[in-house]
C-alpha atoms as a PDB file:
ATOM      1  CA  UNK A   1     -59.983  25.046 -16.842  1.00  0.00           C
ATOM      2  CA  UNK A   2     -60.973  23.556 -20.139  1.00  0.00           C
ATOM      3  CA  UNK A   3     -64.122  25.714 -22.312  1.00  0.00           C
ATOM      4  CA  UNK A   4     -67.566  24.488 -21.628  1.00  0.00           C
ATOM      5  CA  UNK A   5     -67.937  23.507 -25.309  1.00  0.00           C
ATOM      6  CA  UNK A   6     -64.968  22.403 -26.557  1.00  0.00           C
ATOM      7  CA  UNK A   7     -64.864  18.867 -27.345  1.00  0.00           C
ATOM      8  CA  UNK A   8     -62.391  16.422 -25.413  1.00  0.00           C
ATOM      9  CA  UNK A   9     -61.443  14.326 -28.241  1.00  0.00           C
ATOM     10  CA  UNK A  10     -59.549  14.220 -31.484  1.00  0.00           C
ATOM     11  CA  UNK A  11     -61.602  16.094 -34.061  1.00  0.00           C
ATOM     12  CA  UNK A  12     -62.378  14.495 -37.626  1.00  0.00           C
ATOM     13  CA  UNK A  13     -60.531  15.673 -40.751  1.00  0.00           C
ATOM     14  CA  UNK A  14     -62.362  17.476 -43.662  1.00  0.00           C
ATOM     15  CA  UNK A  15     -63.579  16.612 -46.875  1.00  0.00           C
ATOM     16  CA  UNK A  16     -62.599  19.547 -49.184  1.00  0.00           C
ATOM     17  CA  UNK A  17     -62.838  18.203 -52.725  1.00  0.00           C
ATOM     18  CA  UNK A  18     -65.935  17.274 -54.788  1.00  0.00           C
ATOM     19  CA  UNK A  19     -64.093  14.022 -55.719  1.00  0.00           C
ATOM     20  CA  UNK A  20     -64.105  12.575 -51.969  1.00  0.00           C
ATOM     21  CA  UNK A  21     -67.600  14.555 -51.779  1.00  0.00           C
ATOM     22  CA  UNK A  22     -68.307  12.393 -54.826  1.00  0.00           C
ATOM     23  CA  UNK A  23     -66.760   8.996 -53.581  1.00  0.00           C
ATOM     24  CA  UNK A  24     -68.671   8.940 -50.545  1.00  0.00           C
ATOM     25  CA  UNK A  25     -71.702   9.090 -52.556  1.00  0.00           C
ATOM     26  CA  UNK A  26     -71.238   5.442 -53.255  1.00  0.00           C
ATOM     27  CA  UNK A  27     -71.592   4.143 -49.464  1.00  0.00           C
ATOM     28  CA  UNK A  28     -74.224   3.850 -47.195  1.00  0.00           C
ATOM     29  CA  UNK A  29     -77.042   6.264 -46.697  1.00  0.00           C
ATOM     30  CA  UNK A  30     -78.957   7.194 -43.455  1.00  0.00           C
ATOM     31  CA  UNK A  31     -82.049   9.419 -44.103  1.00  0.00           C
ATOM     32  CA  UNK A  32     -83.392  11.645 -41.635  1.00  0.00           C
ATOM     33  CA  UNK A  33     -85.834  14.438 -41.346  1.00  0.00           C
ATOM     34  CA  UNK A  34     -83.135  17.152 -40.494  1.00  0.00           C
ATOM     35  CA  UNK A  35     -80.365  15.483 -42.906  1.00  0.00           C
ATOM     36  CA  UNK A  36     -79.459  13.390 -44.542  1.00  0.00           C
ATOM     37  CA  UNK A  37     -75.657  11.270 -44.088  1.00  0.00           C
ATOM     38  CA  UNK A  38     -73.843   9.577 -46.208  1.00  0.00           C
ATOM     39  CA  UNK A  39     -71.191   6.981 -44.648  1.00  0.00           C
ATOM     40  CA  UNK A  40     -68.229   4.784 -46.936  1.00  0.00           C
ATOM     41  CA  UNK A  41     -65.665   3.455 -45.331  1.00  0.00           C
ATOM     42  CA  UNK A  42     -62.251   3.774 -46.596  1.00  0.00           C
ATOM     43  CA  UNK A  43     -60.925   0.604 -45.268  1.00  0.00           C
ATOM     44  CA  UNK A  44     -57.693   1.806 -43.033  1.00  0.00           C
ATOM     45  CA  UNK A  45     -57.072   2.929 -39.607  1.00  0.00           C
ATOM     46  CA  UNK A  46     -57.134   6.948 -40.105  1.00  0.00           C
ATOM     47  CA  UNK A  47     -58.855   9.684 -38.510  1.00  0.00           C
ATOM     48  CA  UNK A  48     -63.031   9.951 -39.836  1.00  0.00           C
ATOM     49  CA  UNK A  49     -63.294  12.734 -42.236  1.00  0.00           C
ATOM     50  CA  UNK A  50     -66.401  14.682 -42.461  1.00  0.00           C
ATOM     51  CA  UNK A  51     -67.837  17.314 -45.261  1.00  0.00           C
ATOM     52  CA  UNK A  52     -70.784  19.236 -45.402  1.00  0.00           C
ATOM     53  CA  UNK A  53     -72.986  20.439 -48.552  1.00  0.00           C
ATOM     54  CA  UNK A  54     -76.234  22.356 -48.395  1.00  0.00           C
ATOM     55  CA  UNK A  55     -78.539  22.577 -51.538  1.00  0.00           C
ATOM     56  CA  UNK A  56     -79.791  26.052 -53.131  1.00  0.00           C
ATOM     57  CA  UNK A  57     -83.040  24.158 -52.157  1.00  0.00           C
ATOM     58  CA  UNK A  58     -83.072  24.968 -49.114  1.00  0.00           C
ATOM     59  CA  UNK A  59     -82.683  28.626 -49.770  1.00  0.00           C
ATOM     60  CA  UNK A  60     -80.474  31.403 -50.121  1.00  0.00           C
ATOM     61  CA  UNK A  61     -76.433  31.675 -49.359  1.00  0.00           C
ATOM     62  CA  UNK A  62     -77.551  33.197 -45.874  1.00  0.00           C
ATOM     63  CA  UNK A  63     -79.464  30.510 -44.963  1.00  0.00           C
ATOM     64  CA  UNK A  64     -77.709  27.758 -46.315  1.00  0.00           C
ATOM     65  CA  UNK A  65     -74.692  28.972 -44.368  1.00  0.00           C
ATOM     66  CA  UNK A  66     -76.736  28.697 -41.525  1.00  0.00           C
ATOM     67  CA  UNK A  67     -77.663  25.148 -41.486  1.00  0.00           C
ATOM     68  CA  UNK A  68     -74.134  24.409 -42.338  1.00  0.00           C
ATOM     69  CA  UNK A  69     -72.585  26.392 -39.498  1.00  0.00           C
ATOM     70  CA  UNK A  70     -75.133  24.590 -36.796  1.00  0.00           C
ATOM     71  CA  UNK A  71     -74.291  21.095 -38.550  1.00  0.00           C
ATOM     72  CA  UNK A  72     -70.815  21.467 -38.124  1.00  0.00           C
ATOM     73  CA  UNK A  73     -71.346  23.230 -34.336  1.00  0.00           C
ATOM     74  CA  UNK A  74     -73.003  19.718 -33.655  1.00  0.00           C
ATOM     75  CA  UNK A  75     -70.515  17.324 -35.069  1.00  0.00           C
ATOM     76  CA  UNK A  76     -67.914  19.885 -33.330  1.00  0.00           C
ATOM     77  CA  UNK A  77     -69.337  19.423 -29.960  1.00  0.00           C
ATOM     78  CA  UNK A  78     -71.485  16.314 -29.498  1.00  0.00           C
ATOM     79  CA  UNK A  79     -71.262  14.018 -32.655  1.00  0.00           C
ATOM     80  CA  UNK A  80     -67.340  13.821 -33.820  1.00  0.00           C
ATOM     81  CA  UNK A  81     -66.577  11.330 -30.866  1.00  0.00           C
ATOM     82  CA  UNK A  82     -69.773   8.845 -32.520  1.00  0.00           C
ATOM     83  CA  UNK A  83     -67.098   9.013 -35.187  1.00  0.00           C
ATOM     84  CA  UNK A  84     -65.637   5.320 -36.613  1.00  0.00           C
ATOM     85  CA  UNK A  85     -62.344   5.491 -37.934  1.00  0.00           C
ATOM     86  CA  UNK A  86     -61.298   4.676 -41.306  1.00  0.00           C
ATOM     87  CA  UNK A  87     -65.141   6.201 -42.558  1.00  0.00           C
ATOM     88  CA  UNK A  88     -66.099   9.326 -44.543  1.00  0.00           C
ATOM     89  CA  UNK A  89     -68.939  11.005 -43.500  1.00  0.00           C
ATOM     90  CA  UNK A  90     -71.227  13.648 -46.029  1.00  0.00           C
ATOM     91  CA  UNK A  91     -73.812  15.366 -43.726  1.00  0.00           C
ATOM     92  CA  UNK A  92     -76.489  17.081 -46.701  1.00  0.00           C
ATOM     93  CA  UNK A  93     -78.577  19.451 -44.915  1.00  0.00           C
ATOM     94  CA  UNK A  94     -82.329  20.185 -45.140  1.00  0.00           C
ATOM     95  CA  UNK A  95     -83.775  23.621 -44.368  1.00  0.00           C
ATOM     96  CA  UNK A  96     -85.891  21.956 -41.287  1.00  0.00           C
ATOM     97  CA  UNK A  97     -82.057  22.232 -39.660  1.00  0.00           C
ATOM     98  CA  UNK A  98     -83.296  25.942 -38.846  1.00  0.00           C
ATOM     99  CA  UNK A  99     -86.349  24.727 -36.878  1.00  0.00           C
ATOM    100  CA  UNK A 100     -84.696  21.858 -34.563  1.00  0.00           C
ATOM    101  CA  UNK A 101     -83.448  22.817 -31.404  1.00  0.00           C
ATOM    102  CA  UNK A 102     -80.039  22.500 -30.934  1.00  0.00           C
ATOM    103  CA  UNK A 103     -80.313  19.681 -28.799  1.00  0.00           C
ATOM    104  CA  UNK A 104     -82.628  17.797 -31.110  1.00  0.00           C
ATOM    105  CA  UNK A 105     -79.913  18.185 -33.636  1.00  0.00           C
ATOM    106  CA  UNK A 106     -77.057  16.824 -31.088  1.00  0.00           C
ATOM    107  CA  UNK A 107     -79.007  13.594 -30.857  1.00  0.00           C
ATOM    108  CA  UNK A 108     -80.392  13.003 -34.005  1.00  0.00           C
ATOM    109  CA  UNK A 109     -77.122  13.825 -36.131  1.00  0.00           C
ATOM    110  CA  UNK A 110     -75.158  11.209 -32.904  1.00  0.00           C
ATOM    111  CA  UNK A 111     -77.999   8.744 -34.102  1.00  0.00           C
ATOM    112  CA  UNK A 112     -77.699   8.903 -37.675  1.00  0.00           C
ATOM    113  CA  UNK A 113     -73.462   8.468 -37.736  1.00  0.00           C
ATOM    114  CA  UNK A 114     -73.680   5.785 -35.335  1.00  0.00           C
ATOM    115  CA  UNK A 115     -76.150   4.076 -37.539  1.00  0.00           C
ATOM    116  CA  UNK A 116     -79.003   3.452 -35.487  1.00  0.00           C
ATOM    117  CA  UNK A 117     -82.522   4.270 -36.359  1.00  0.00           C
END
């Protein structure tokens, strides 16, 4: 019997290095109120990759962990499967993160990779 929240599909790789982090700042970006995304497409056939960055903006390491742990809960269990393949995906996160439920987040971060407003 399968977890209640583990996903059902393949999950998206990882952006680990500020160059791809940097790269993908060159695409296409979808501003929201929670977050903002940032979207390039690599041109090929691979798995979506996804990275996550938080600003000191938004506040101290303990809360900027926070946001970044219920981003990636949210692309984990709803939003990875809204995925294309072949595109990078940086998710910035904004302190209002804390204040959405997690629902809220589900939908809007689904929104915001598939593109629509």
């Amino acid at each position: 019997m399968p977890d209640a929240g583990k996903p059902s599909g393949p999950q998206p790789g990882r952006l680990l290095k500020r160059a791809e982090f940097l790269t993908v700042r060159r695409g296409e970006k979808r501003r929201g109120r929670l977050f903002l995304v940032e979207v390039l497409d690599r041109g090929d056939d691979k798995a979506p990759r996804v990275g996550y960055t938080v600003t000191r903006k938004v506040g101290n390491a303990v809360v900027r962990n926070r946001v970044r742990r219920r981003l990636k809960e949210a692309v984990r269990t709803h939003a990875a499967h809204d995925m294309t393949p072949g595109n990078d995906y940086v998710i910035v996160g904004r302190h209002d993160v804390l204040g959405a439920t997690f629902d809220q987040l589900k939908v809007e971060l689904s929104r915001r990779i598939r593109g629509s407003r």
